[in-house]
C-alpha atoms as a PDB file:
ATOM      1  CA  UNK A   1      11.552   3.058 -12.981  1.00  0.00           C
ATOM      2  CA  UNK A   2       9.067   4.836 -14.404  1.00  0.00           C
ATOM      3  CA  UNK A   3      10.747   5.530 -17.802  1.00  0.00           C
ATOM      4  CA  UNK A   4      12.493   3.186 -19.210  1.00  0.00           C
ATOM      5  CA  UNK A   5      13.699   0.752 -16.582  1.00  0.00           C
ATOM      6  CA  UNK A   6      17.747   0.476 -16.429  1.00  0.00           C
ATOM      7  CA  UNK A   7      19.379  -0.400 -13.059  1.00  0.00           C
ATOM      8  CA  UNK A   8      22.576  -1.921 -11.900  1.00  0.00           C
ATOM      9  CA  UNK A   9      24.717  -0.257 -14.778  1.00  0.00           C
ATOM     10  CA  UNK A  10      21.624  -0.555 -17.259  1.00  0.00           C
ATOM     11  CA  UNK A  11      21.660  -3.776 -18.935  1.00  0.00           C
ATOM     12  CA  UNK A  12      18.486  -4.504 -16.652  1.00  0.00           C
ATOM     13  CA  UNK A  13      15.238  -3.217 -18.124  1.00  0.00           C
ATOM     14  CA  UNK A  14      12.438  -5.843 -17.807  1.00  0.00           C
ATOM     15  CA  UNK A  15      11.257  -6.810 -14.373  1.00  0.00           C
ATOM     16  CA  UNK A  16      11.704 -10.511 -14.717  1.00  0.00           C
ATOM     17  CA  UNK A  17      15.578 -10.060 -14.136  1.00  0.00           C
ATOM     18  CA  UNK A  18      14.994  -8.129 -11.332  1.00  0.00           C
ATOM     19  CA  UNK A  19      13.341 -10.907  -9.272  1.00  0.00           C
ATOM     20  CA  UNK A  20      16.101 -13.215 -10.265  1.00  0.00           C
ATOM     21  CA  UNK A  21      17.658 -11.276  -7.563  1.00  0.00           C
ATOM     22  CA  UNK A  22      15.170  -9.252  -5.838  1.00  0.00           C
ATOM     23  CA  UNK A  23      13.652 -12.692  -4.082  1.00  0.00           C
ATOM     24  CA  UNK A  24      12.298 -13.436   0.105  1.00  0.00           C
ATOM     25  CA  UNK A  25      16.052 -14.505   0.119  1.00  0.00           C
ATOM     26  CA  UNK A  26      17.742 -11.500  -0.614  1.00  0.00           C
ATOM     27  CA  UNK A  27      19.010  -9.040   2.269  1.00  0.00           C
ATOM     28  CA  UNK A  28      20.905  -6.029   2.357  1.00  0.00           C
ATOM     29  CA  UNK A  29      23.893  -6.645   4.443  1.00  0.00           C
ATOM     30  CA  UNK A  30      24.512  -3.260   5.246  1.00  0.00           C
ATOM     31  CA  UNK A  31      20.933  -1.951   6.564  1.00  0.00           C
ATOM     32  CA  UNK A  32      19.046  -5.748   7.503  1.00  0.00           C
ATOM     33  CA  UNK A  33      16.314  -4.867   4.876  1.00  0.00           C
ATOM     34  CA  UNK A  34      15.379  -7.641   2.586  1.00  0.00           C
ATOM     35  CA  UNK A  35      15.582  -6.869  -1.050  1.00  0.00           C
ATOM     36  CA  UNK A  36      12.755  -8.975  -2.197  1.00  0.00           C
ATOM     37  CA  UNK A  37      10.615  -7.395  -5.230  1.00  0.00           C
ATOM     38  CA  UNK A  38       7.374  -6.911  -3.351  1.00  0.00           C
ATOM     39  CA  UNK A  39       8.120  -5.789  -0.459  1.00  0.00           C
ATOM     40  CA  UNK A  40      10.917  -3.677  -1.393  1.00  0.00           C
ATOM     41  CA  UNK A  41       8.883  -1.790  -4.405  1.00  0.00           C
ATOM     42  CA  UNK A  42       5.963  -1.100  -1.758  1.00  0.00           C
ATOM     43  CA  UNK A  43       8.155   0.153   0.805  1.00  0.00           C
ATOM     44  CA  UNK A  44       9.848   2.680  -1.591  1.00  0.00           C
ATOM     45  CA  UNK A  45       6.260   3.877  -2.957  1.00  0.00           C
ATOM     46  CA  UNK A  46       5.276   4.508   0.866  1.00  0.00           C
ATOM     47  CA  UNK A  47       8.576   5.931   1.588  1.00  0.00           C
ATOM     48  CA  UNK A  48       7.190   9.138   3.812  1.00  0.00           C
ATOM     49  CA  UNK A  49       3.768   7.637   4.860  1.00  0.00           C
ATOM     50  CA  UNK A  50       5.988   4.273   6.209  1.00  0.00           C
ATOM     51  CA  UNK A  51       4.623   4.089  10.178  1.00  0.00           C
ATOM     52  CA  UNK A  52       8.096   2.949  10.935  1.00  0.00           C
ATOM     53  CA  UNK A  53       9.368   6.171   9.053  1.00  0.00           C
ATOM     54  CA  UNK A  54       6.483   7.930  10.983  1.00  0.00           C
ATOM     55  CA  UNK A  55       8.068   7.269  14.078  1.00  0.00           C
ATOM     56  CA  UNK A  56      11.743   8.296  13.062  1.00  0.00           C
ATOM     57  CA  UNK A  57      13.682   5.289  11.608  1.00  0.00           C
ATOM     58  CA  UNK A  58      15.124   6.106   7.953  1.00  0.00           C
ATOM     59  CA  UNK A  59      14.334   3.552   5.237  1.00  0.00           C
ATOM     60  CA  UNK A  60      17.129   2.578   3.205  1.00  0.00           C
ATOM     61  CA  UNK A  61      19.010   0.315   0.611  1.00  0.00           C
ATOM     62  CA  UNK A  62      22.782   0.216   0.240  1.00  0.00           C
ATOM     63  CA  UNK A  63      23.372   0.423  -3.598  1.00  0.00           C
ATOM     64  CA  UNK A  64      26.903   0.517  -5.134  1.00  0.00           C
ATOM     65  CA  UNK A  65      29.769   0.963  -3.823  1.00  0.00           C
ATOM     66  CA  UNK A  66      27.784   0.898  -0.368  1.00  0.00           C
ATOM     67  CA  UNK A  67      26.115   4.464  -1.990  1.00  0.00           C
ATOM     68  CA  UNK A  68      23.073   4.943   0.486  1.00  0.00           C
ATOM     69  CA  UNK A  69      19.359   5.151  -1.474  1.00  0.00           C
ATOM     70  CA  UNK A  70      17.080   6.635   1.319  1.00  0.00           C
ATOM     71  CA  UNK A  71      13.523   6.362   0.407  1.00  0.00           C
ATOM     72  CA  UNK A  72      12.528   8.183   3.659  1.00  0.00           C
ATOM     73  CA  UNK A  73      11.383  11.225   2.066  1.00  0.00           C
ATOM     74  CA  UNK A  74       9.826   9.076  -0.603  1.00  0.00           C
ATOM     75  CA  UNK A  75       6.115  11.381  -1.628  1.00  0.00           C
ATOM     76  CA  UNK A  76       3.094   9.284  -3.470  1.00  0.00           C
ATOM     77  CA  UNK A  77       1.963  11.300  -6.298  1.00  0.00           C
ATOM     78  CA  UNK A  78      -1.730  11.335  -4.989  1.00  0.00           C
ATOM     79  CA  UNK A  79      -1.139  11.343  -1.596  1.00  0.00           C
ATOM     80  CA  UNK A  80      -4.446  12.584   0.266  1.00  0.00           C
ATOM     81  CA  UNK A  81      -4.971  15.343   2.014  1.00  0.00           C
ATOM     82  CA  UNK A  82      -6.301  13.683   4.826  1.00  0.00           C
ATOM     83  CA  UNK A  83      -3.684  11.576   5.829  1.00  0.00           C
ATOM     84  CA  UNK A  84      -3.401  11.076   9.943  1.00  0.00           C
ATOM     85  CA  UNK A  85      -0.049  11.682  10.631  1.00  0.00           C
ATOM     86  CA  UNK A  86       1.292   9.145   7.862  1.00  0.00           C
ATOM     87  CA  UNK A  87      -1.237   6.517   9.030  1.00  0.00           C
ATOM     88  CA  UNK A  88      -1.393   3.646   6.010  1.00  0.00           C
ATOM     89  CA  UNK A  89      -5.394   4.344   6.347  1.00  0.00           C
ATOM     90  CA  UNK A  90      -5.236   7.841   5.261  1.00  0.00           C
ATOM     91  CA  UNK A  91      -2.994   7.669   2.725  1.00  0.00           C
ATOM     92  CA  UNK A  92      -2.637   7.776  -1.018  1.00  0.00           C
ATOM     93  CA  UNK A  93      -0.597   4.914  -1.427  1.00  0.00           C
ATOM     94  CA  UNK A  94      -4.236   3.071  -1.365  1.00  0.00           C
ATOM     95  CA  UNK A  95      -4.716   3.746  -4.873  1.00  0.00           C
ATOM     96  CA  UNK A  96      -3.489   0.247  -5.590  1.00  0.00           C
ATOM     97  CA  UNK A  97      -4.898   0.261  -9.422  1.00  0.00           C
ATOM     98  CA  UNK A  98      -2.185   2.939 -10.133  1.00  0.00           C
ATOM     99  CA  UNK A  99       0.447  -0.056 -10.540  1.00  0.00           C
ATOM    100  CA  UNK A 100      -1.914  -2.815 -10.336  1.00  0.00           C
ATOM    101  CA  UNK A 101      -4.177  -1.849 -13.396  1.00  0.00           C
ATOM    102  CA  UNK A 102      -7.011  -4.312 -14.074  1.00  0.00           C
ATOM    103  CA  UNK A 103      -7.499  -5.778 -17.487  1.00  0.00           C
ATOM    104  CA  UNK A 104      -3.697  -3.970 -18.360  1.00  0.00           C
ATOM    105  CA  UNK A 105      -2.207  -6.582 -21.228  1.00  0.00           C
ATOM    106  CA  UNK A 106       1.304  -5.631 -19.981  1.00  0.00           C
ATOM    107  CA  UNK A 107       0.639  -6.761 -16.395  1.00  0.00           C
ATOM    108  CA  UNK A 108      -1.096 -10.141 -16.732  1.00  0.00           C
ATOM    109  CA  UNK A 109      -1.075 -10.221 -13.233  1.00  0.00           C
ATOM    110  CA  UNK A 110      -1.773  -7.322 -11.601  1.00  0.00           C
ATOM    111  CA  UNK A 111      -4.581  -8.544 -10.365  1.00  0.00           C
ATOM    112  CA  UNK A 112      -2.673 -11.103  -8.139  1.00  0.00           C
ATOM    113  CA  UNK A 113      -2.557  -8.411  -5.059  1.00  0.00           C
ATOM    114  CA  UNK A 114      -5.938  -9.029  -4.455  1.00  0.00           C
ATOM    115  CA  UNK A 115      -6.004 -13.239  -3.344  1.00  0.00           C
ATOM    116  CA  UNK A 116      -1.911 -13.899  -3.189  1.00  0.00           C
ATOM    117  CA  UNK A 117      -2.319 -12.430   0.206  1.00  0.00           C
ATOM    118  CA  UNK A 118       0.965 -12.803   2.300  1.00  0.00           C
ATOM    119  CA  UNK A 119       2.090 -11.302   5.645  1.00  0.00           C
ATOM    120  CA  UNK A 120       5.586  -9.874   4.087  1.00  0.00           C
ATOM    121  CA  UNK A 121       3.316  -8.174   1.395  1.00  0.00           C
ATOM    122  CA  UNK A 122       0.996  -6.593   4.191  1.00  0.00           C
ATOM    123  CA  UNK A 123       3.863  -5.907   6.428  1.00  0.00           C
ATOM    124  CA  UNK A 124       5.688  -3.749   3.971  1.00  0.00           C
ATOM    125  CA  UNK A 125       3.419  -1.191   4.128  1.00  0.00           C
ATOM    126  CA  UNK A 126       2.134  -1.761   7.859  1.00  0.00           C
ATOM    127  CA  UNK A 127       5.275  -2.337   9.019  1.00  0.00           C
ATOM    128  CA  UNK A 128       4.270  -1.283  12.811  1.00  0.00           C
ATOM    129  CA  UNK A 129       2.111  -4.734  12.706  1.00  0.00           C
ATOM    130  CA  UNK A 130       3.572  -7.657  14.533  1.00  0.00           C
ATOM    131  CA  UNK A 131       1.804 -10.274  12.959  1.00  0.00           C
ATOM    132  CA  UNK A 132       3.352 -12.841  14.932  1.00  0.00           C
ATOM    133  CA  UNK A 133       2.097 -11.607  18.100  1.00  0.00           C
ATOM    134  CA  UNK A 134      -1.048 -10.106  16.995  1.00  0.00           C
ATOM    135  CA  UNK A 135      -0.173  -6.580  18.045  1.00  0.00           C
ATOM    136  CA  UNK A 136      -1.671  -4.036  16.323  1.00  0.00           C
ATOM    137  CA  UNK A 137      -4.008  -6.851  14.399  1.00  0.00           C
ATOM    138  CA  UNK A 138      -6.592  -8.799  14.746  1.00  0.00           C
ATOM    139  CA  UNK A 139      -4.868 -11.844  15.580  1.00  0.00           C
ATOM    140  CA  UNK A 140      -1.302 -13.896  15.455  1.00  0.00           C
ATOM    141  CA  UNK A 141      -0.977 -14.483  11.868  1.00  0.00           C
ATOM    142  CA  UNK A 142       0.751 -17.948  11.921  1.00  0.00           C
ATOM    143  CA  UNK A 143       1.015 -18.611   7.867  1.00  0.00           C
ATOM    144  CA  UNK A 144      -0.040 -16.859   4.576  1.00  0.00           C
ATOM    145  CA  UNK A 145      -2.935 -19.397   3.944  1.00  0.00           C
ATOM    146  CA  UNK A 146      -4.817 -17.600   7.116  1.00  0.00           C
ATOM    147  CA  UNK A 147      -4.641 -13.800   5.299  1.00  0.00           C
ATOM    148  CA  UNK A 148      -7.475 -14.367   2.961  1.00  0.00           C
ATOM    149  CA  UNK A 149      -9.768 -15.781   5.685  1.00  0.00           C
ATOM    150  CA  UNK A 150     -10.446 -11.893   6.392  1.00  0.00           C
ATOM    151  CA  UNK A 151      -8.934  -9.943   3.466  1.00  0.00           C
ATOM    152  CA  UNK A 152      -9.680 -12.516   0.362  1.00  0.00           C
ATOM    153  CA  UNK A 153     -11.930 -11.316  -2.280  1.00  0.00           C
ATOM    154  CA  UNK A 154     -14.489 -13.728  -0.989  1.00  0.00           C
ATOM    155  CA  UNK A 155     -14.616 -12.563   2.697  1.00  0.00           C
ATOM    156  CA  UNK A 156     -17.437 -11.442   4.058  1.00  0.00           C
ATOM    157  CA  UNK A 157     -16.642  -9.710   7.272  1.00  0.00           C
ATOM    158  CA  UNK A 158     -17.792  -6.165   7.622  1.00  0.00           C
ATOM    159  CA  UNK A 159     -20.053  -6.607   4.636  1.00  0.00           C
ATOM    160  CA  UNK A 160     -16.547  -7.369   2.995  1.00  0.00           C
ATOM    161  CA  UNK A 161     -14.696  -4.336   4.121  1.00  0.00           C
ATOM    162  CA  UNK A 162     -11.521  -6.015   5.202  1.00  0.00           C
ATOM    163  CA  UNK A 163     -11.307  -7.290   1.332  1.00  0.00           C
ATOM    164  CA  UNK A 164      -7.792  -5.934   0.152  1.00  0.00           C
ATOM    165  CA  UNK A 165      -9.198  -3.886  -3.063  1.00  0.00           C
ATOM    166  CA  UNK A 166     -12.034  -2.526  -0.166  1.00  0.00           C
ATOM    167  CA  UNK A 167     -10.202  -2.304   2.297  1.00  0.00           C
ATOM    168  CA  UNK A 168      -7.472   0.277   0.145  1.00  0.00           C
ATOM    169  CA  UNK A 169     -10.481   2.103  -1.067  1.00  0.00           C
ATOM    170  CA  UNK A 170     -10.194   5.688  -0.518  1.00  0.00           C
ATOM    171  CA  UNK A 171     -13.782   6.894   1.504  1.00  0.00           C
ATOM    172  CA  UNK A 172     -13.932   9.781  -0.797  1.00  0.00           C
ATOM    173  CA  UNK A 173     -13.561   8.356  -4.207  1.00  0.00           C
ATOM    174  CA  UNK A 174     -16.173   5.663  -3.229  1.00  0.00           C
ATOM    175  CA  UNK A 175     -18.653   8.246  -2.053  1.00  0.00           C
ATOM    176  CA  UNK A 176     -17.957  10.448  -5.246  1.00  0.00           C
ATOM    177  CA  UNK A 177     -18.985   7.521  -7.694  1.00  0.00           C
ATOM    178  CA  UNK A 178     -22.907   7.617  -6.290  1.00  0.00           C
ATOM    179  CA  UNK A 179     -23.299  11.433  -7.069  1.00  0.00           C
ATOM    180  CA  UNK A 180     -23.198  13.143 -10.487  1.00  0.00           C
ATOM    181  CA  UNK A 181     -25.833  15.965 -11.927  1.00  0.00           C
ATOM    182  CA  UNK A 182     -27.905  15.158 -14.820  1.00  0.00           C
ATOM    183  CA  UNK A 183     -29.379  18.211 -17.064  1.00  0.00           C
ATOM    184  CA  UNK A 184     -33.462  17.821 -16.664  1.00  0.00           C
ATOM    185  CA  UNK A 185     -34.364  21.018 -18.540  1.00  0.00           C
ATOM    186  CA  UNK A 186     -33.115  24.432 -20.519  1.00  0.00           C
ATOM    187  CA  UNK A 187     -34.909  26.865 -20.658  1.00  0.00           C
ATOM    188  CA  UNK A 188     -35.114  30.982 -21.742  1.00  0.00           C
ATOM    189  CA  UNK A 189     -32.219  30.215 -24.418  1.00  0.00           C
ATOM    190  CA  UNK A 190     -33.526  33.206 -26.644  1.00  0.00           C
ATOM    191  CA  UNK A 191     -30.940  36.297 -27.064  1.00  0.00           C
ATOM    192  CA  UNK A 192     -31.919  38.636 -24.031  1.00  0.00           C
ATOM    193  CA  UNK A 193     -33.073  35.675 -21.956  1.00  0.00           C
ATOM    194  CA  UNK A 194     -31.563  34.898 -18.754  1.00  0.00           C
ATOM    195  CA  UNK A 195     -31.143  31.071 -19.309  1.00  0.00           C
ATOM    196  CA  UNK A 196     -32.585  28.632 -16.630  1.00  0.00           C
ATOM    197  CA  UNK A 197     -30.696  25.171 -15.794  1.00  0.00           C
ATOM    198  CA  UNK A 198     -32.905  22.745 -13.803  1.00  0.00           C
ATOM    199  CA  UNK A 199     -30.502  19.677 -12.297  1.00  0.00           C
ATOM    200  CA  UNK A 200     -30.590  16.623 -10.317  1.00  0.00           C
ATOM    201  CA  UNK A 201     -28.728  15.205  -8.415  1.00  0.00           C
ATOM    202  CA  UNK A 202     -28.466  11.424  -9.341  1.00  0.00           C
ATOM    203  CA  UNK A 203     -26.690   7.916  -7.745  1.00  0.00           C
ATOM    204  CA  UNK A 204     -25.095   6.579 -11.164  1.00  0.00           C
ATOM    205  CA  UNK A 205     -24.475   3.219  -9.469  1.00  0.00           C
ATOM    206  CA  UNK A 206     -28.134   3.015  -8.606  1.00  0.00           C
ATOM    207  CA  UNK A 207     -29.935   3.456 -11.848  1.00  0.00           C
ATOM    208  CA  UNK A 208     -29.642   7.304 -11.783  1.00  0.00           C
ATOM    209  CA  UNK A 209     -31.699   7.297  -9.002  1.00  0.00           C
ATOM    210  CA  UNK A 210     -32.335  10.785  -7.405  1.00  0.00           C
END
């Protein structure tokens, strides 16, 4: 996948075949799991850090020739540190911008992940949510159109937390983008000297403010 993309024998290299197949109405016969693009893609990327993996049950695809592809062990490149046990919220599979780059002329719509809010793209990754009970959410989730009510780029509940770009947003890298030290003075440069650095501290997003 991430070299030159060449599945199924090879002839396949551009995603647009791949959804031909890879749609909600594909399933794996052999292991139950559906085959469609999205959520497949995001379960593979989770692979370790899946809740459902978490708790012991393998994730898998039956390829050729019934060949088993386990994506159970399955490691995000910048997984954090402080994930909780492979809880979705502490994990590095947040850094959505990774595949979904903004303003990336190869991806027109990249951007999509943020309002096309559905409950098979959510469940993928939070696949211990029943979202047609309600457990372990908010609420029974009865159709898509619902989702964005909390999570669309317009909502405003928790000062917008539950927005899907905030609500992937690791604590850490948000916090790091208000701090950054500014050089305020130099001094004692001459040969012999012992030189003297004078810094602030300063909120980039705020104007530099100290």
């Amino acid at each position: 996948c991430h070299q030159q993309l060449a599945f199924h024998g090879g002839a396949r290299t551009n995603v647009q075949y791949c959804v031909i197949c890879h749609n909600p109405s594909s399933i794996d016969p052999s292991s139950g799991n559906t085959l469609d693009f999205s959520v497949m893609i995001h379960k593979i990327h989770m692979g370790v850090d899946l809740p459902s993996v978490v708790a012991g049950t393998h994730y898998y695809i039956f390829g050729y020739r019934n060949s088993i592809n386990d994506f159970s062990n399955i490691v995000y490149p910048q997984t954090d540190l402080s994930n909780n046990n492979g809880a979705v919220s502490g994990s590095g599979t947040r850094f959505c911008t990774t595949c979904h780059a903004p303003n990336d002329p190869d991806a027109p719509q990249s951007g999509d992940y943020q309002t096309l809010i559905t409950v098979a793209t959510c469940a993928s990754c939070h696949d211990n949510i029943d979202f047609a009970t309600g457990q372990g959410h908010g609420g029974i989730v009865a159709t898509d159109a619902q989702c964005s009510t909390c999570h669309g780029p317009t909502s405003g509940l928790d000062n917008g937390a539950l927005q899907v770009a905030a609500a992937h947003t690791l604590g850490v890298d948000a916090a790091a983008g208000k701090f950054a030290f500014k050089i305020v003075n130099v001094a004692n440069t001459a040969p012999g000297d012992t030189p003297s650095v004078t810094l602030e501290v300063v909120d980039p997003e705020n104007n530099d403010s100290p």
